[in-house]
Protein backbone atom coordinates (compact mmCIF):
# COMPACT_ATOMS: atom_id res chain seq x y z
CA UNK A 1 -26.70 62.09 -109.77
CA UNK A 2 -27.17 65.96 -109.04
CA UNK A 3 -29.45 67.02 -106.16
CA UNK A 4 -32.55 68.49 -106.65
CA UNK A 5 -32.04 71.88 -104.92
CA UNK A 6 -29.23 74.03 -104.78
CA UNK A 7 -26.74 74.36 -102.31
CA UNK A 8 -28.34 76.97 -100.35
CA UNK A 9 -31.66 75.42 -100.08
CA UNK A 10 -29.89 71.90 -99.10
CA UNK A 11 -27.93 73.68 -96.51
CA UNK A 12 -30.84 75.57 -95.47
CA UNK A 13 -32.74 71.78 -95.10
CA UNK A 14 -30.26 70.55 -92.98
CA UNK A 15 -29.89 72.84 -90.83
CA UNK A 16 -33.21 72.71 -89.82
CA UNK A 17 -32.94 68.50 -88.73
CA UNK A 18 -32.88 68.67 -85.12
CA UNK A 19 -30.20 66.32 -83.15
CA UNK A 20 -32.62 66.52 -79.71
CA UNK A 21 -36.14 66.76 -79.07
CA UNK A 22 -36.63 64.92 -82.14
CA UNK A 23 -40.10 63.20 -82.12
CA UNK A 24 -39.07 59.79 -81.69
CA UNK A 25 -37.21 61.16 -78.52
CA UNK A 26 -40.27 63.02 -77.23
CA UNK A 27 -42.60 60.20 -77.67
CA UNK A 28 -40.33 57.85 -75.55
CA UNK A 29 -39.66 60.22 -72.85
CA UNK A 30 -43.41 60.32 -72.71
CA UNK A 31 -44.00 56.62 -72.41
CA UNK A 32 -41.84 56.62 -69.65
CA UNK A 33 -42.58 59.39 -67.62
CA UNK A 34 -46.23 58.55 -67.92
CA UNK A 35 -45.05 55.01 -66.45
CA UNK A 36 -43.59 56.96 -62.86
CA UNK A 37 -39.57 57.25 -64.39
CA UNK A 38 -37.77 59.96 -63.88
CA UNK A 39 -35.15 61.20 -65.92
CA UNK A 40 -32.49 64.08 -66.85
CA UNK A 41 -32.27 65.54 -70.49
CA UNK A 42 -29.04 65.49 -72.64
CA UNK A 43 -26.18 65.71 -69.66
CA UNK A 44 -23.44 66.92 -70.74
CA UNK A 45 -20.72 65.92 -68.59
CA UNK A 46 -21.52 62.31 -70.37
CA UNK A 47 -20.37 60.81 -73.19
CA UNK A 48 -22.45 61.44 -76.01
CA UNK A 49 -24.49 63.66 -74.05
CA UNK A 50 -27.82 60.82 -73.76
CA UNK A 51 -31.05 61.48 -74.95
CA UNK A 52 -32.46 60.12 -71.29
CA UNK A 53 -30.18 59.76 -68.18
CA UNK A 54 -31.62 57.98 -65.11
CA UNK A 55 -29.18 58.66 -62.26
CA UNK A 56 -31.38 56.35 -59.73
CA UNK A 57 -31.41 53.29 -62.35
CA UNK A 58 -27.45 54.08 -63.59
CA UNK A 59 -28.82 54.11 -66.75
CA UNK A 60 -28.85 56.00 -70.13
CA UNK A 61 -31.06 55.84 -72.80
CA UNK A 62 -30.35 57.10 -76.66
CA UNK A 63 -33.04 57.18 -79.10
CA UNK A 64 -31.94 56.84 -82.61
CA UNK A 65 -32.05 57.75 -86.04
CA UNK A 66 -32.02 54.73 -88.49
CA UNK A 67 -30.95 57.27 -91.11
CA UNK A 68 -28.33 58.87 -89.22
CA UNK A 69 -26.92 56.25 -87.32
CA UNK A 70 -26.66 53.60 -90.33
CA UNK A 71 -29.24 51.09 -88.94
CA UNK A 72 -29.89 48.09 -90.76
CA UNK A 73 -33.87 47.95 -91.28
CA UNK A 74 -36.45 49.37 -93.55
CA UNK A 75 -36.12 53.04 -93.00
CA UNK A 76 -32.11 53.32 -93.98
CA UNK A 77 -31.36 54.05 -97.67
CA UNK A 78 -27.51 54.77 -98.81
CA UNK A 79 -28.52 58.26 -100.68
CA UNK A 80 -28.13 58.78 -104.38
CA UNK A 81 -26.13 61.95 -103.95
CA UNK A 82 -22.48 62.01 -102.54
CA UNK A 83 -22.51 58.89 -101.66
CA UNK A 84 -18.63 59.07 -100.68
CA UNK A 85 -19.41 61.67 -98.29
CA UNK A 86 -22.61 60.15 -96.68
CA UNK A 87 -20.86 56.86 -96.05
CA UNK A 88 -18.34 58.74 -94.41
CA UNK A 89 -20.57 60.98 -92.54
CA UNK A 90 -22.56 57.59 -91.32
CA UNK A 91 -19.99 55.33 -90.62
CA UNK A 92 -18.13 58.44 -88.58
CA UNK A 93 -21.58 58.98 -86.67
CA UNK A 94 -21.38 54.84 -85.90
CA UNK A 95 -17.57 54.88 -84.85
CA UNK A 96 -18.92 57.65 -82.34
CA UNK A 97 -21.44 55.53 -80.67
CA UNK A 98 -19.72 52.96 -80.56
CA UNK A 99 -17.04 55.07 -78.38
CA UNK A 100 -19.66 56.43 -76.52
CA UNK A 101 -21.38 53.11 -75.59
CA UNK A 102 -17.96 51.86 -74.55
CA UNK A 103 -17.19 54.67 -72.41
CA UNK A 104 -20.58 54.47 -70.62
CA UNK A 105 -20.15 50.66 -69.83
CA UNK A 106 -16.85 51.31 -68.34
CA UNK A 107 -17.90 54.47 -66.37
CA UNK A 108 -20.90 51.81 -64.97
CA UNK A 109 -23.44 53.21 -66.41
CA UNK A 110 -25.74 50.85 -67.94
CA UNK A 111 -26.66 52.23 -71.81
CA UNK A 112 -30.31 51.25 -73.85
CA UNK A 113 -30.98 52.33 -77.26
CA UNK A 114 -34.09 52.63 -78.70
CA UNK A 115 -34.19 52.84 -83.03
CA UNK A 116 -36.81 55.25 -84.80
CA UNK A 117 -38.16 51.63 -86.53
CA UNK A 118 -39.01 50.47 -83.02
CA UNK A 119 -41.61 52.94 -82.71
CA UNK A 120 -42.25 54.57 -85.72
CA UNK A 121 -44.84 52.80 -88.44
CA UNK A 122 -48.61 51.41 -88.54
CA UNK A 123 -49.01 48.67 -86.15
CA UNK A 124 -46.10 49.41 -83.77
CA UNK A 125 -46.89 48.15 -79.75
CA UNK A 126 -45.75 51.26 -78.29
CA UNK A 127 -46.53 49.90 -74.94
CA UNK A 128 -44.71 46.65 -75.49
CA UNK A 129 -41.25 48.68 -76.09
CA UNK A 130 -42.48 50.72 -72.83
CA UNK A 131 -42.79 47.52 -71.15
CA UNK A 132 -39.31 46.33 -72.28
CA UNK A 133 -37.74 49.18 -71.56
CA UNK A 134 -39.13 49.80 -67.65
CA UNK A 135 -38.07 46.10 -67.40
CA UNK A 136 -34.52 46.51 -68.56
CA UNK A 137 -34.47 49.85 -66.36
CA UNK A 138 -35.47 47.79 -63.34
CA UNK A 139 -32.94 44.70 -64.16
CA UNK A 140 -29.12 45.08 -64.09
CA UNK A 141 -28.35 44.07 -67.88
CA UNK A 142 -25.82 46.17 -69.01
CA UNK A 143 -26.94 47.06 -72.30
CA UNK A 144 -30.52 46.41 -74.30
CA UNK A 145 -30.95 47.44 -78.02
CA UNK A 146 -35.09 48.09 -78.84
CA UNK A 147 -35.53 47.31 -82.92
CA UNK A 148 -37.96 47.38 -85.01
């Protein structure tokens, strides 16, 4: 199947999707901070540089794209076009988090992951993932996935 735009235009599109300060992110970070948490932005000298670092809880939090991180729910769709190089693309951006979670775990810090389906849609309880997520900041669970 051929794309609907031509290369230029397609290139031009993607380089306009954002891998921080997405809205998802933004919204989260707002729950949170509205709740009394404190947090550092996208810290470099960490694996996978995390959306949310809380130095005082030893915890990270990464808020993801179902789309660009492969996630298994509603919003995900394999795309028509190049499907040989998306599946790549996708399964390359999983084997990274995967790393990255594993790396965080073993340096102690504890690692949460919110997905886009968690909080994006009619109906969602933003204030019930909120709740979950101060919870798990305040337990010592190592790890805590938030799906929609």
């Amino acid at each position: 199947m051929a794309d609907v735009v031509d290369p230029a235009t397609r290139s031009r599109m993607m380089a306009g999707i954002r891998s921080r300060n997405t809205k998802p992110e933004i919204l989260i970070r707002s729950l949170l901070h509205r709740q009394g948490f404190r947090f550092r932005l996208h810290v470099r000298n960490l694996p996978g540089k995390p959306d949310m670092v809380f130095p005082r809880y030893r915890a990270v939090v990464f808020v993801h794209g179902c789309f660009w991180h492969g996630h298994d729910c509603h919003l995900f769709k394999w795309p028509g076009t190049r499907p040989d190089f998306w599946r790549e693309k996708i399964g390359r951006n999983q084997d990274n988090d995967y790393r990255t979670r594993t790396a965080l775990i073993a340096a102690g810090w504890r690692v949460g992951i919110v997905w886009e389906c968690a909080i994006r849609g009619a109906g969602k309880d933003l204030g019930e993932v909120t709740r979950r997520l101060a919870n798990w900041l305040h337990s010592d669970v190592p790890f805590m996935e938030e799906r929609g």
